[in-house]
C-alpha atoms as a PDB file:
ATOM      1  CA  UNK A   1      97.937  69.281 124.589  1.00  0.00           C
ATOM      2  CA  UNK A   2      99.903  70.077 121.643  1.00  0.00           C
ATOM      3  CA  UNK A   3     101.955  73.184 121.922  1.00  0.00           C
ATOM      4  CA  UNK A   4     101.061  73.998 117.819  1.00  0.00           C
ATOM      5  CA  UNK A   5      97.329  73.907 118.347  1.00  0.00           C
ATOM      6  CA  UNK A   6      97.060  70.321 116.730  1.00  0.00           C
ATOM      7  CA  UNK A   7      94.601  68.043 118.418  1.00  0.00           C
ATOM      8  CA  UNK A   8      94.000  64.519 117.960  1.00  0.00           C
ATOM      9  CA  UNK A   9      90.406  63.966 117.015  1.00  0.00           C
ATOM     10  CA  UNK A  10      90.136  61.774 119.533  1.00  0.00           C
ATOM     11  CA  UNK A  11      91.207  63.374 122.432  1.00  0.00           C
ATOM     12  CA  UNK A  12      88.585  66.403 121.828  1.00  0.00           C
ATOM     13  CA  UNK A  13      85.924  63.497 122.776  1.00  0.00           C
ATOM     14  CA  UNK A  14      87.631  63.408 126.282  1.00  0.00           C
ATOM     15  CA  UNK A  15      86.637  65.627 129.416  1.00  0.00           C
ATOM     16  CA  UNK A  16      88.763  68.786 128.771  1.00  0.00           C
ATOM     17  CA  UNK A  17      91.067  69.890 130.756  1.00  0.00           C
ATOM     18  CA  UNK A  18      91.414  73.256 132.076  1.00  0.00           C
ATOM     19  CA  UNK A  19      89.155  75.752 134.182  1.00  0.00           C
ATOM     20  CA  UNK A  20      85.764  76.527 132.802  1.00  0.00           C
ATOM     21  CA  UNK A  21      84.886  79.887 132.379  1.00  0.00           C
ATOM     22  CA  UNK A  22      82.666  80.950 135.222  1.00  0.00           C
ATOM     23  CA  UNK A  23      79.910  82.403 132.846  1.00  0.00           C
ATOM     24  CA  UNK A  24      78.967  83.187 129.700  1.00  0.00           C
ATOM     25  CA  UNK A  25      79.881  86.690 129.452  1.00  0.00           C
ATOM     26  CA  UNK A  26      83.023  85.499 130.545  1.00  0.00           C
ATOM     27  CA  UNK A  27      83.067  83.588 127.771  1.00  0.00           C
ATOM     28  CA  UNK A  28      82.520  85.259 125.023  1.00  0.00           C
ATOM     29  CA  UNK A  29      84.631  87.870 126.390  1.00  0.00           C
ATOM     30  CA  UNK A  30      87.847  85.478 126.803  1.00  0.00           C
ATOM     31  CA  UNK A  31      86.849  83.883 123.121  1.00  0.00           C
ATOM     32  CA  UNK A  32      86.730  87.530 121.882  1.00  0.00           C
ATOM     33  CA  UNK A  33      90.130  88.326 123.240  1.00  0.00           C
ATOM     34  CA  UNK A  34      91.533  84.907 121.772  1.00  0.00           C
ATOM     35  CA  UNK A  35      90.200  85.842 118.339  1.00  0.00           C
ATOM     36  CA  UNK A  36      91.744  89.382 118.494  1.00  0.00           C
ATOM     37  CA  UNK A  37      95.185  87.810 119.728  1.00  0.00           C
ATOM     38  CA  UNK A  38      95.085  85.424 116.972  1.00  0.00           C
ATOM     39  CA  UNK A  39      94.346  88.144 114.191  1.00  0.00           C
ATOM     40  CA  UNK A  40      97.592  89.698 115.280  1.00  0.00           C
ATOM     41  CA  UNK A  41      99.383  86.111 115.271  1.00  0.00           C
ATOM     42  CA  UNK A  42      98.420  84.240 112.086  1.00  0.00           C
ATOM     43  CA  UNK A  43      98.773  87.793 110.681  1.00  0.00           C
ATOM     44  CA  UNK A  44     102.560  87.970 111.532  1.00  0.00           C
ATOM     45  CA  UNK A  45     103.061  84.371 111.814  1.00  0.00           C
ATOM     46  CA  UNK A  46     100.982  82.586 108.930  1.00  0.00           C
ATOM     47  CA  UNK A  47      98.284  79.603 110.140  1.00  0.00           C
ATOM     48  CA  UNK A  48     100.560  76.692 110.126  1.00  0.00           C
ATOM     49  CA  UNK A  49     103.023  78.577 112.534  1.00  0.00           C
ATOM     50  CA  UNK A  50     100.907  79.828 114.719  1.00  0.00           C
ATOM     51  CA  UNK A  51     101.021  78.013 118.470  1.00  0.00           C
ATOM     52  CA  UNK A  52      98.877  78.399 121.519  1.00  0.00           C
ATOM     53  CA  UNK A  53     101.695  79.942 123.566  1.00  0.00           C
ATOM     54  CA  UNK A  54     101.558  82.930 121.049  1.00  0.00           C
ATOM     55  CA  UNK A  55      97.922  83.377 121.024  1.00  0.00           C
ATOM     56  CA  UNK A  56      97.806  82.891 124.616  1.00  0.00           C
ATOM     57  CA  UNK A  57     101.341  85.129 125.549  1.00  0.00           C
ATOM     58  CA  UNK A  58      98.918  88.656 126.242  1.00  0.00           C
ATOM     59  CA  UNK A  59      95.541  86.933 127.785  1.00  0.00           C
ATOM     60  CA  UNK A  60      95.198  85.460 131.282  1.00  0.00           C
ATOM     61  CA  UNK A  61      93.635  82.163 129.859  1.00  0.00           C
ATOM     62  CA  UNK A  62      95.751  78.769 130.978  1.00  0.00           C
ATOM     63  CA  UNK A  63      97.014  76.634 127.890  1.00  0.00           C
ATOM     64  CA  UNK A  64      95.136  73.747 128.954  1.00  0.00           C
ATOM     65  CA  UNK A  65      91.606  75.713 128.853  1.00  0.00           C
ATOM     66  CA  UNK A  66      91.751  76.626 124.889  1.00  0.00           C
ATOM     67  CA  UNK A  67      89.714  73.972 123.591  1.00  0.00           C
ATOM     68  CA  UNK A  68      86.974  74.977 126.109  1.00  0.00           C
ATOM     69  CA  UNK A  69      86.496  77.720 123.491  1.00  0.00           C
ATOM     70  CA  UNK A  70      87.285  76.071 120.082  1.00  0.00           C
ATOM     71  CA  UNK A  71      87.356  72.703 119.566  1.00  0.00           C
ATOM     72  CA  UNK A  72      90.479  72.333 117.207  1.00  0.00           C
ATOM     73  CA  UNK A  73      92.846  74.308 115.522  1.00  0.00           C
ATOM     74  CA  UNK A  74      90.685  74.331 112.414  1.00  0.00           C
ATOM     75  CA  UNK A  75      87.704  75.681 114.239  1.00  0.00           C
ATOM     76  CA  UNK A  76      90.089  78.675 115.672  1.00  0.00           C
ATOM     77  CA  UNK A  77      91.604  79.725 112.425  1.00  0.00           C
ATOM     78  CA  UNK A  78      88.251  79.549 110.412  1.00  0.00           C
ATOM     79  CA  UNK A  79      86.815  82.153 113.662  1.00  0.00           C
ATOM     80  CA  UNK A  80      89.746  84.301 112.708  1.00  0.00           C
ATOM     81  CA  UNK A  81      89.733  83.938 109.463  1.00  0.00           C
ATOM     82  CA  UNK A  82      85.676  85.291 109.295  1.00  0.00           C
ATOM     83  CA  UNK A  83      86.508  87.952 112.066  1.00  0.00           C
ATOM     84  CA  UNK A  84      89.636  89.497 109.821  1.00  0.00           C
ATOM     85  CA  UNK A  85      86.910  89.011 106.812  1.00  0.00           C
ATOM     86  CA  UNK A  86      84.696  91.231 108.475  1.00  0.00           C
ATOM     87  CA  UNK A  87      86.997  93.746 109.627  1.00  0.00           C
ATOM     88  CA  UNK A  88      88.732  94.512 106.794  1.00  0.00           C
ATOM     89  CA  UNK A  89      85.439  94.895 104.492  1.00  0.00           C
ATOM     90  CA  UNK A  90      84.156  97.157 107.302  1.00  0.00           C
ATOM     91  CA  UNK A  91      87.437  99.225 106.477  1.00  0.00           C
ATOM     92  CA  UNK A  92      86.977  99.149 103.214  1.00  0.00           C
ATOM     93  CA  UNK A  93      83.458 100.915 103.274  1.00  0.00           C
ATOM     94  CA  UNK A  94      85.147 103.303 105.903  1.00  0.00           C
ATOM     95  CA  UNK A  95      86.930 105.065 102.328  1.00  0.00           C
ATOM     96  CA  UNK A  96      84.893 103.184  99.595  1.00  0.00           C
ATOM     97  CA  UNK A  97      81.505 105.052 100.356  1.00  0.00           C
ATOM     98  CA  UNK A  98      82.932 108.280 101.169  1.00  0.00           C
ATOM     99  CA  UNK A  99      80.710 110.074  98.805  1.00  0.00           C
ATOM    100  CA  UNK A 100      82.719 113.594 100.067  1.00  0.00           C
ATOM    101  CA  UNK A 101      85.784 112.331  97.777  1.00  0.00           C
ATOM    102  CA  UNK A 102      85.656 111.181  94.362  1.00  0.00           C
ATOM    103  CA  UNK A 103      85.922 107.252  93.683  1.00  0.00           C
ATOM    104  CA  UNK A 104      89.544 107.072  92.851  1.00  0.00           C
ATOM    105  CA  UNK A 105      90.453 109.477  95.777  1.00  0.00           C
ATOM    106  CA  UNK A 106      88.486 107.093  98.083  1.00  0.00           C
ATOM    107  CA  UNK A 107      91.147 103.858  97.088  1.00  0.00           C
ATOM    108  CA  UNK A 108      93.949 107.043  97.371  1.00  0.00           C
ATOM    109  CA  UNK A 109      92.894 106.916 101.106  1.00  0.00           C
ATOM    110  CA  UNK A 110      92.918 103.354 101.298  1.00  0.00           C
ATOM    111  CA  UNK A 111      95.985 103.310 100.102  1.00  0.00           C
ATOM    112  CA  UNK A 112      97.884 106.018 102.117  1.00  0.00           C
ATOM    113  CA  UNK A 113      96.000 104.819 105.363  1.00  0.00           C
ATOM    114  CA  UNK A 114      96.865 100.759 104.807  1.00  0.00           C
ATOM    115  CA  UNK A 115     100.951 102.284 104.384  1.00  0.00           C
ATOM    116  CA  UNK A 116     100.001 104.073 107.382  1.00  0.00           C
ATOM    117  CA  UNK A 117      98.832 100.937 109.476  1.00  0.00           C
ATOM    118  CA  UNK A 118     101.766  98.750 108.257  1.00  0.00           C
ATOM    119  CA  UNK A 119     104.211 101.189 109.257  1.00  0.00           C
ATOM    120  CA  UNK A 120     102.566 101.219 113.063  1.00  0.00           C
ATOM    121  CA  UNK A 121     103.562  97.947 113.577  1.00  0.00           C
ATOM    122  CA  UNK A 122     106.785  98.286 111.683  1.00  0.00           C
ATOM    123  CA  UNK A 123     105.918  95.911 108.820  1.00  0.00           C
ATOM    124  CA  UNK A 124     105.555  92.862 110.668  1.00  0.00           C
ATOM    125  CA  UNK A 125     102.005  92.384 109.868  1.00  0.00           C
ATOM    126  CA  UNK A 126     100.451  92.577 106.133  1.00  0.00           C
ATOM    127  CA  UNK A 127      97.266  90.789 105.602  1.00  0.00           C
ATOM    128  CA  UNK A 128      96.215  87.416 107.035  1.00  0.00           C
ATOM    129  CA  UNK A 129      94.209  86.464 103.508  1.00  0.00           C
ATOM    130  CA  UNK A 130      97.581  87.152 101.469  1.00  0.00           C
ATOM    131  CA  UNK A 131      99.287  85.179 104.155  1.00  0.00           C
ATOM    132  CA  UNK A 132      96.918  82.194 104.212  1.00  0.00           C
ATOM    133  CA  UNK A 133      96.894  82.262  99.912  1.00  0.00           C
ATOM    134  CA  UNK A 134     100.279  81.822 100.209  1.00  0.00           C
ATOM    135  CA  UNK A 135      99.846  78.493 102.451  1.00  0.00           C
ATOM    136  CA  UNK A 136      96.859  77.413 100.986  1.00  0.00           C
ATOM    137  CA  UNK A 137      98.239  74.417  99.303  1.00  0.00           C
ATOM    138  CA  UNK A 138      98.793  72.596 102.627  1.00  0.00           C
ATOM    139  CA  UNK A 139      95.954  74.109 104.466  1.00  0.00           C
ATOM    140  CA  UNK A 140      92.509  72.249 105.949  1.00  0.00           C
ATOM    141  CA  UNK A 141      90.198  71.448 103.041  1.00  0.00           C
ATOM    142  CA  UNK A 142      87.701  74.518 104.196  1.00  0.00           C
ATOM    143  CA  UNK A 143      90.349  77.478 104.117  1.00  0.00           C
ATOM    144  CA  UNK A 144      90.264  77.822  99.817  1.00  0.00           C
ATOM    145  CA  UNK A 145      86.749  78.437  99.938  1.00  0.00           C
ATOM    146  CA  UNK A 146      86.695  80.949 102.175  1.00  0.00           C
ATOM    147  CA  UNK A 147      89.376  82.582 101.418  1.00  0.00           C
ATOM    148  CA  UNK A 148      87.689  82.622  97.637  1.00  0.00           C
ATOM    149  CA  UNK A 149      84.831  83.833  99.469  1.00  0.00           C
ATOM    150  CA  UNK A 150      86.513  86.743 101.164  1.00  0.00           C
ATOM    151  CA  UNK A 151      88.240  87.844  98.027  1.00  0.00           C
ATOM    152  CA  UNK A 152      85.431  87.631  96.347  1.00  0.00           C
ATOM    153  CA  UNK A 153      83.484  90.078  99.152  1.00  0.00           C
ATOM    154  CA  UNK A 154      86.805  92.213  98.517  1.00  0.00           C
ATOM    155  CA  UNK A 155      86.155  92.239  94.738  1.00  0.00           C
ATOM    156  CA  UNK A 156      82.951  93.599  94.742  1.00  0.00           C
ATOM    157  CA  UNK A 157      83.220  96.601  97.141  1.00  0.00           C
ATOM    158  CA  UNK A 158      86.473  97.771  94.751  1.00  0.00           C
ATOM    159  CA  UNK A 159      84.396  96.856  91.783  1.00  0.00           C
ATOM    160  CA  UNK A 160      81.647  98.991  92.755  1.00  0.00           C
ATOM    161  CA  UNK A 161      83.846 102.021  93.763  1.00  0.00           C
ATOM    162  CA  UNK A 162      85.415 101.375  90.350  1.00  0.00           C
ATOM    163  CA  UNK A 163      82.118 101.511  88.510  1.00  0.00           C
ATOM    164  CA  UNK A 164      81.776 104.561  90.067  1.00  0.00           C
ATOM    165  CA  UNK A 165      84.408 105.938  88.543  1.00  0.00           C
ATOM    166  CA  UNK A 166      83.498 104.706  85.428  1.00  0.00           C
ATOM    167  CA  UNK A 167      80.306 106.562  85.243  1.00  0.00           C
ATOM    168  CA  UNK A 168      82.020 110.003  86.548  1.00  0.00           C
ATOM    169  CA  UNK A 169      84.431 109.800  83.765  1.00  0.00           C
ATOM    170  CA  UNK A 170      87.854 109.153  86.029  1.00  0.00           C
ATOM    171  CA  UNK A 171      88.153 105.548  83.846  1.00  0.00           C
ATOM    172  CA  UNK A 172      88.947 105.688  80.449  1.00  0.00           C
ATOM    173  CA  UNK A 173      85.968 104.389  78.421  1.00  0.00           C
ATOM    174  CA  UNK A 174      88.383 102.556  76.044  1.00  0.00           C
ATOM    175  CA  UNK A 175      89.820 100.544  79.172  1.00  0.00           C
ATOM    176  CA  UNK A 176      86.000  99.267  79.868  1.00  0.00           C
ATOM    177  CA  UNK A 177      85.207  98.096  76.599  1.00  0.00           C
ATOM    178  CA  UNK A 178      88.658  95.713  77.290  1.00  0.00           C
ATOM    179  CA  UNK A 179      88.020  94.758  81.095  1.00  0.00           C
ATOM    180  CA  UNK A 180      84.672  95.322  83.469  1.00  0.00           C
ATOM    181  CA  UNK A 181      84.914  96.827  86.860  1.00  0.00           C
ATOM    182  CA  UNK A 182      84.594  92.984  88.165  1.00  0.00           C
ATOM    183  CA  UNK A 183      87.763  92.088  86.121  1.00  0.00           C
ATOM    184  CA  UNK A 184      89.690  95.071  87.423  1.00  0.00           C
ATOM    185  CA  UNK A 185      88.963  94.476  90.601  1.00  0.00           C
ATOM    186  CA  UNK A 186      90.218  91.064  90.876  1.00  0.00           C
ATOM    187  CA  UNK A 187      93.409  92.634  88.647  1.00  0.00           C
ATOM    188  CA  UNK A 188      93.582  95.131  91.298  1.00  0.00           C
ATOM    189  CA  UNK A 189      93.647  92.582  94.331  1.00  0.00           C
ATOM    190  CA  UNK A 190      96.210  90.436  92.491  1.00  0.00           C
ATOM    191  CA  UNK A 191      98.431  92.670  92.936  1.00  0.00           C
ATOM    192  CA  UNK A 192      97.460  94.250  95.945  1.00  0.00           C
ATOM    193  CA  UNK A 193      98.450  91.276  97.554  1.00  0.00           C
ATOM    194  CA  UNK A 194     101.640  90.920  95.913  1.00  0.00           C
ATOM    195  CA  UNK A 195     102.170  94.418  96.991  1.00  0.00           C
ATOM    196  CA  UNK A 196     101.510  93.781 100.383  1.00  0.00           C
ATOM    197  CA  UNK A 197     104.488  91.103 101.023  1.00  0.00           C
ATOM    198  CA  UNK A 198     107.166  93.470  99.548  1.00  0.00           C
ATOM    199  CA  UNK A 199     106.269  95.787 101.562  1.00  0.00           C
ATOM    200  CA  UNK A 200     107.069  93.443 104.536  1.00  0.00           C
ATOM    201  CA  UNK A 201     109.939  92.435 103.039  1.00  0.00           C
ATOM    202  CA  UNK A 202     111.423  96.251 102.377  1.00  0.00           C
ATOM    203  CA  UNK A 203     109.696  97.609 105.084  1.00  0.00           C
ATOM    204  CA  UNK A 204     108.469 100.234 103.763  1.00  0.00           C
ATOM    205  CA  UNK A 205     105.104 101.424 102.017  1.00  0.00           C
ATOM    206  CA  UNK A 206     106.703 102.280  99.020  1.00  0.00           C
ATOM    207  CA  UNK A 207     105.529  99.462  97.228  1.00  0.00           C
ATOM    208  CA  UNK A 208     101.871  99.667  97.904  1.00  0.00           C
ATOM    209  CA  UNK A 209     101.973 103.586  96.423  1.00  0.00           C
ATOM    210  CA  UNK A 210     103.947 102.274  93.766  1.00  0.00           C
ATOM    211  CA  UNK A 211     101.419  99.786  92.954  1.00  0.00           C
ATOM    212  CA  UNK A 212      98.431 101.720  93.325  1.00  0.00           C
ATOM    213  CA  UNK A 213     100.418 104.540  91.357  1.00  0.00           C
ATOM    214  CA  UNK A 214     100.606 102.501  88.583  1.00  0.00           C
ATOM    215  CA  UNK A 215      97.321 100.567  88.779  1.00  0.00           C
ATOM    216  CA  UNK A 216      95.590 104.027  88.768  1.00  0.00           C
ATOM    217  CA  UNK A 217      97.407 105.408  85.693  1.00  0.00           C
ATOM    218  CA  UNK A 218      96.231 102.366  83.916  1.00  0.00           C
ATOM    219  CA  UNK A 219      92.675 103.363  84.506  1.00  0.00           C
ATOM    220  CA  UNK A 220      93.454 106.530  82.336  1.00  0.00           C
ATOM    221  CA  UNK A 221      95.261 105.198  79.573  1.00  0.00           C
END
C-alpha cells in the first residue's frame, strides 16, 4: 500500500488487507478519529502531502487497515474536506448570531478568537479550504466544486451578518449602493484567506487584525 495514500484502482477491487474492525461502533469510532487526525494533517500539510503514516502517527489503527474505512485517497480527503466544512460554519454561527453584540462586533470576535486559535498551535495550521485553493489546480476533479460550495456556505453566513449591519446603520449606505452584502462577503473572504497564510508565514495574528482592521473601516467610508 502506498505510503502517500495513492491507490491503484485496481487493487481496491482486491480482498483488503488489514484487521477488520470488530463492530460497527468500532467503526465509526476509528473512521471518526481518522477524520479528526486528518483535519489536523491536510490542515498543516496541504492534500497532496498528506501520507497515511501522518494520519495514522496518533491512532492505534495498522497502515494496512485504512482502506477498510475509505476506499481511496479521494474518498478520505472529500470526508475531511465536508467535516472541516461543517465545523467551521458551526463556528461561524458560534459569533455570527450572537444577537448580545452588534453585527460588526460579532466578526470582531471572530476575528480575535481565529488569532487566538492560530496562535495555540503556534501557526502551523491556518485553514484547510485556503490550503486546498491554493492546490486546486492539480487536485481530483471533485475538490473545486466543493470547495466553491463551502465558500459559498461561508459567503452567506458573513453576508447575512453584514446585512445586518446594514440595516442597524454600522455600513455606510453609500458603500451599498456600490457593492451588496453578497459582494462584500466574497471581498471579505478573498482576503481573509490571503490573510490567513501570512499569518503562518509571520507567525503572528497581526495580519488577520490588520485585515479585518482595514476591511471594517471600509464599511464606514
Amino acid at each position: 500500500m502506498n505510503a502517500d495514500l495513492t491507490a491503484d484502482p485496481q487493487t481496491l477491487n482486491k480482498p483488503r488487507r488489514g484487521r477488520p474492525p470488530r463492530s460497527e461502533r468500532e467503526f465509526i469510532d476509528t473512521r471518526e478519529a481518522l477524520i479528526r487526525s486528518g483535519l489536523e494533517v491536510i490542515t498543516e500539510m496541504g492534500y497532496l502531502s498528506a501520507g497515511i503514516d501522518a494520519v495514522i502517527k496518533n491512532i492505534a489503527v495498522p497502515k494496512g487497515s485504512f482502506y477498510h474505512y475509505f476506499k481511496s485517497k479521494q474518498d478520505f480527503g472529500m470526508t475531511v474536506l465536508d467535516a472541516y466544512g461543517n465545523f467551521f460554519a458551526h463556528r461561524l454561527d458560534k459569533f455570527l448570531l450572537d444577537v448580545t453584540m452588534s453585527p460588526l462586533s460579532r466578526i470582531d470576535a471572530f476575528v480575535r478568537h481565529a488569532g487566538q486559535g492560530m496562535a495555540k498551535f503556534s501557526f502551523t495550521r491556518g485553514c484547510l479550504v485556503g490550503n486546498l485553493l491554493q492546490e486546486s489546480a492539480l487536485l481530483p476533479e471533485d475538490f473545486p466544486e466543493k470547495l466553491k460550495a463551502i465558500l459559498g456556505d461561508w459567503e452567506s453566513r458573513i453576508a447575512a451578518c453584514l446585512r445586518e449591519a446594514q440595516q442597524s446603520g454600522e455600513i455606510s449606505a453609500t458603500l451599498l449602493t456600490q457593492a451588496s452584502p453578497e459582494q462584500l462577503a466574497q471581498i471579505f473572504w478573498s482576503g481573509w484567506e490571503g490573510a490567513v497564510m501570512r499569518a503562518k508565514l509571520f507567525r503572528s495574528a497581526e495580519p488577520l487584525d490588520q485585515f479585518w482592521a482595514y476591511f471594517r473601516r471600509s464599511l464606514r467610508s
